[in-house]
C-alpha atoms as a PDB file:
ATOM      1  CA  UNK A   1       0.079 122.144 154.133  1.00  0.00           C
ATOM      2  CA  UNK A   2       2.385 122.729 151.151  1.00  0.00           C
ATOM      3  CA  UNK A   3       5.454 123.193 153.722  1.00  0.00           C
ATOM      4  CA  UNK A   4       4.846 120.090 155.181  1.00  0.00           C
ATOM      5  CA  UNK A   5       4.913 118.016 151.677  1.00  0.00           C
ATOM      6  CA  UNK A   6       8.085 119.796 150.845  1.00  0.00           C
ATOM      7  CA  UNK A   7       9.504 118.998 153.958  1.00  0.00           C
ATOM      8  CA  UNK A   8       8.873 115.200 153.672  1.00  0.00           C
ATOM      9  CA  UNK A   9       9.878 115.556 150.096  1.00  0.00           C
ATOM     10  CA  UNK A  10      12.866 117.035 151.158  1.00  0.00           C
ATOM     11  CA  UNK A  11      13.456 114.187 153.873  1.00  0.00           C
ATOM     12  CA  UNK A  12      12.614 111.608 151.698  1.00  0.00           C
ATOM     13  CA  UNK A  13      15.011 112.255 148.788  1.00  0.00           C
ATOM     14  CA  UNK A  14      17.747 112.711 151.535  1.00  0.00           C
ATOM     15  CA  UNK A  15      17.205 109.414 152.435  1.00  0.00           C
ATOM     16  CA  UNK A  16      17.408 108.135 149.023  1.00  0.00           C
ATOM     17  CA  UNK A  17      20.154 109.899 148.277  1.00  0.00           C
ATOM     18  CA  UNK A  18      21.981 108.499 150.919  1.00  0.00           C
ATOM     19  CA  UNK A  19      20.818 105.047 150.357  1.00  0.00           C
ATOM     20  CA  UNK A  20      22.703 105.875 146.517  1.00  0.00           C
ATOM     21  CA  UNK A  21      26.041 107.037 148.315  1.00  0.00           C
ATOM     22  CA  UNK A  22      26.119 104.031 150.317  1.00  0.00           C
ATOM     23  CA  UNK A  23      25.602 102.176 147.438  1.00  0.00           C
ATOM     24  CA  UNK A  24      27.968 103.449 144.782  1.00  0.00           C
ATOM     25  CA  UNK A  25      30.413 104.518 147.659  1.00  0.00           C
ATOM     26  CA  UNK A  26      33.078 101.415 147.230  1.00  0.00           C
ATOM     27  CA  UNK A  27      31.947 100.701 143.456  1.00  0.00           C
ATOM     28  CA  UNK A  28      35.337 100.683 141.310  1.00  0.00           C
ATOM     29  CA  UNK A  29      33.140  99.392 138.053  1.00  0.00           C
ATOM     30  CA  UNK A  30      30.210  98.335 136.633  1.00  0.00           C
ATOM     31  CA  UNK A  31      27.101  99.346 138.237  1.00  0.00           C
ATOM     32  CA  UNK A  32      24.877  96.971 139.405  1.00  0.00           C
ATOM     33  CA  UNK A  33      21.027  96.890 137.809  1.00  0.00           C
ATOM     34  CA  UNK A  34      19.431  97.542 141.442  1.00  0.00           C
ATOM     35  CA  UNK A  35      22.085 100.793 141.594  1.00  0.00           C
ATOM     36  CA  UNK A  36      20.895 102.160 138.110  1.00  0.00           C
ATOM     37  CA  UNK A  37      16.878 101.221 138.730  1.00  0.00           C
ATOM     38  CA  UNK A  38      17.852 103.608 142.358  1.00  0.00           C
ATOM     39  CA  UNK A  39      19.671 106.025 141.065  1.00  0.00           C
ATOM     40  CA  UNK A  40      17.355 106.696 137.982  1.00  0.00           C
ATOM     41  CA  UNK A  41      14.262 106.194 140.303  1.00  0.00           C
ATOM     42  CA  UNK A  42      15.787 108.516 142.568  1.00  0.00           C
ATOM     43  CA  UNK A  43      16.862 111.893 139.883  1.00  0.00           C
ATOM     44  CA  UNK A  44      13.594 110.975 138.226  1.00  0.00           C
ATOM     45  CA  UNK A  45      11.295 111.422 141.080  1.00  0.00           C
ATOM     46  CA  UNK A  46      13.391 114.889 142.115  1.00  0.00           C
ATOM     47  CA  UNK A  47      13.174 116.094 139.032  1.00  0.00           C
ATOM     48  CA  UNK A  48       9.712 115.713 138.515  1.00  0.00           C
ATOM     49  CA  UNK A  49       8.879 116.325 142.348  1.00  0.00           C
ATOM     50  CA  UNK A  50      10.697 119.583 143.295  1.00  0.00           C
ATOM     51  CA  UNK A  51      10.021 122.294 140.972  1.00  0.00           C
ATOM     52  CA  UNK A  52       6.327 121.849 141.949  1.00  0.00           C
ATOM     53  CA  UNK A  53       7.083 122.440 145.311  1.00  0.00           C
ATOM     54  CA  UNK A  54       9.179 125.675 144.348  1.00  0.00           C
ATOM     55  CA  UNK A  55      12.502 123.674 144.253  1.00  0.00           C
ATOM     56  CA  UNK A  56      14.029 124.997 141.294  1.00  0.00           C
ATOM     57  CA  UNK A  57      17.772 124.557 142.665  1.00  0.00           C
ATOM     58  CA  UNK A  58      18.606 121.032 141.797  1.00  0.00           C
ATOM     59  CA  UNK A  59      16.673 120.200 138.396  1.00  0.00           C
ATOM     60  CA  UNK A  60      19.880 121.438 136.742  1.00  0.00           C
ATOM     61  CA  UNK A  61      22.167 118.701 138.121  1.00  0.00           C
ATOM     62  CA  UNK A  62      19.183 115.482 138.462  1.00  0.00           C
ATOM     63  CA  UNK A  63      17.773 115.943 134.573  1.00  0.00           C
ATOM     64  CA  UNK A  64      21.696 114.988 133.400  1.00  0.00           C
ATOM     65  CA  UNK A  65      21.988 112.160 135.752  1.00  0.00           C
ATOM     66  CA  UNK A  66      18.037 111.147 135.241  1.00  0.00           C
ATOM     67  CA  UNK A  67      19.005 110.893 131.384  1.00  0.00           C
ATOM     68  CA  UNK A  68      22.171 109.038 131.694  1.00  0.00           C
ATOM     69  CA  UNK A  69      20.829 106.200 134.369  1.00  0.00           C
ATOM     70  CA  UNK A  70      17.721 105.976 131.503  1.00  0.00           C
ATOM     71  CA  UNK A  71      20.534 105.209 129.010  1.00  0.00           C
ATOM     72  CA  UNK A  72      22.599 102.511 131.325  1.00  0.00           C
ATOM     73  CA  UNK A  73      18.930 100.791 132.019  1.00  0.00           C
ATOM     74  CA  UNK A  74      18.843 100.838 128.105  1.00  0.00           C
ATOM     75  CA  UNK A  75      21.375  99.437 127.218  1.00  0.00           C
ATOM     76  CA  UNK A  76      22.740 102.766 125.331  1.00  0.00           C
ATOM     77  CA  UNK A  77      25.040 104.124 127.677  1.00  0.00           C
ATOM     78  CA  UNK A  78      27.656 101.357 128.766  1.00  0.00           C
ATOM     79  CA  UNK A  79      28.607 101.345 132.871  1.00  0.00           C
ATOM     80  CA  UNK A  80      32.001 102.955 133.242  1.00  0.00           C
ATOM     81  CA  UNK A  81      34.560 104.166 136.640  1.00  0.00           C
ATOM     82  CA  UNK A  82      33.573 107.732 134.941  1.00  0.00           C
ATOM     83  CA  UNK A  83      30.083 107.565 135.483  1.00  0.00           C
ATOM     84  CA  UNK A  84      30.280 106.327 138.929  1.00  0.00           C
ATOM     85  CA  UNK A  85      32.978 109.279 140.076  1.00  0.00           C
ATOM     86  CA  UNK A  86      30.832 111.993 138.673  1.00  0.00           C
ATOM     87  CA  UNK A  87      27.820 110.268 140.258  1.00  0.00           C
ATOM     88  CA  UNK A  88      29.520 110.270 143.863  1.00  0.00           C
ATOM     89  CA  UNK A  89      30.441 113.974 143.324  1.00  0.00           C
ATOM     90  CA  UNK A  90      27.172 115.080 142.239  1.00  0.00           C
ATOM     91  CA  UNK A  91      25.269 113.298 145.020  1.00  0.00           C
ATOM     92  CA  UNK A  92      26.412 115.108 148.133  1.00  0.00           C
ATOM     93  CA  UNK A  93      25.436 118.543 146.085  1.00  0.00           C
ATOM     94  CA  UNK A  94      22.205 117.704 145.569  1.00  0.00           C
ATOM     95  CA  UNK A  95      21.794 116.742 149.338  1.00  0.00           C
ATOM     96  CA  UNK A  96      23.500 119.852 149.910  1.00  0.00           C
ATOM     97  CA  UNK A  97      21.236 121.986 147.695  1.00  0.00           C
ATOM     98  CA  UNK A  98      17.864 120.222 149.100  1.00  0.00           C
ATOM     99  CA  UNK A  99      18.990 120.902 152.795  1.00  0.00           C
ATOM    100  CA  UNK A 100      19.798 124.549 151.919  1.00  0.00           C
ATOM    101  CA  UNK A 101      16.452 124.564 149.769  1.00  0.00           C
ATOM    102  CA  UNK A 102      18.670 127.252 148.269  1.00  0.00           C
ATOM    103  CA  UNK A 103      17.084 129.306 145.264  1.00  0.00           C
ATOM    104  CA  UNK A 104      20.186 129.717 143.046  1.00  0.00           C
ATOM    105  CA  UNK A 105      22.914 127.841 140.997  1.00  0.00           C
ATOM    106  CA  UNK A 106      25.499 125.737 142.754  1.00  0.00           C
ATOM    107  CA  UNK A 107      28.956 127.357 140.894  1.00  0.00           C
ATOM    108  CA  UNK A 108      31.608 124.800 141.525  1.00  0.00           C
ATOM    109  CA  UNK A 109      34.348 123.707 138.807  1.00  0.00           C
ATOM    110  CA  UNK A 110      33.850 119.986 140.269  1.00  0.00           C
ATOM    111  CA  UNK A 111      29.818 120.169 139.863  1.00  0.00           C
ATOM    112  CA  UNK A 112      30.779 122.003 136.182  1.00  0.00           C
ATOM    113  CA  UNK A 113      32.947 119.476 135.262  1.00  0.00           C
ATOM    114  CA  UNK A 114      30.865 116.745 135.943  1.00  0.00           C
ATOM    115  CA  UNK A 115      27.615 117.813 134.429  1.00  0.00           C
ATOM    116  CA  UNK A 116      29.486 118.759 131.317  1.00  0.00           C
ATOM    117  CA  UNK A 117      30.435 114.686 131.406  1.00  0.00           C
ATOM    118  CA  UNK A 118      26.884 113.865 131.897  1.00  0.00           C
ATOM    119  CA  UNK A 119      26.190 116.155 129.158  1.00  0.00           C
ATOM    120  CA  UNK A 120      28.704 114.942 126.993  1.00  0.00           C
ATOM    121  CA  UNK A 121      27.423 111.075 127.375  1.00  0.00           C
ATOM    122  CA  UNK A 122      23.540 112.066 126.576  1.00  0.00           C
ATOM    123  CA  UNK A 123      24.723 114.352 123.398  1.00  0.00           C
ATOM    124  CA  UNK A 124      27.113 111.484 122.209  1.00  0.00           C
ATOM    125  CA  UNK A 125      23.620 109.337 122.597  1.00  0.00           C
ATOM    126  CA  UNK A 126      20.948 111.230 121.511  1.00  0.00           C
END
């Protein structure tokens, strides 16, 4: 029973996920408020979602991005070309990881450098 949850878990956020590329794919700007309610909807239901279904592999790269979408729908993180870059990097990994269903860290200077932005936007805001 709990493999087939996971598995439509797994499907599901795929989808999503998808649904976000397609959306932030030709975005040179600001981010639209439907793209930052999906997006935060999105890392937020992943984050809370997978590591009860033994899906520890992704919460490391969703809980920066959950935290900076809360702080565009705020108001306390402004929209920038920066956000939306890392965002389109960090997407595909995610998809990647939840595919795999892969128990360990994704090392990848790309997926480094861009959490360390993500990081670097929710210390500057804290």
């Amino acid at each position: 029973m709990i493999e087939k949850i996971k598995e439509t878990f797994i499907k599901d956020s795929i989808k999503d996920l998808e649904a976000i590329e397609n959306l932030v794919k030709d975005v040179k700007g600001v981010l639209e408020d439907c793209v930052i309610e999906k997006v935060f909807a999105t890392a937020h239901n992943i984050k809370g979602t997978a590591p009860m279904l033994g899906i520890n592999s992704v919460d490391h790269m969703v809980k920066p991005i959950e935290l900076v979408f809360s702080g565009l729908r705020s108001g306390s993180i402004l929209s920038s070309k920066e956000i939306v870059s890392n965002t389109q990097k960090l997407i595909p990994v995610i998809k990647s990881e939840l595919q795999s269903n892969q128990q360990h860290r994704v090392e990848s200077n790309e997926v480094d450098e861009s959490l360390r932005f993500f990081d670097s936007l929710i210390t500057k805001n804290a």
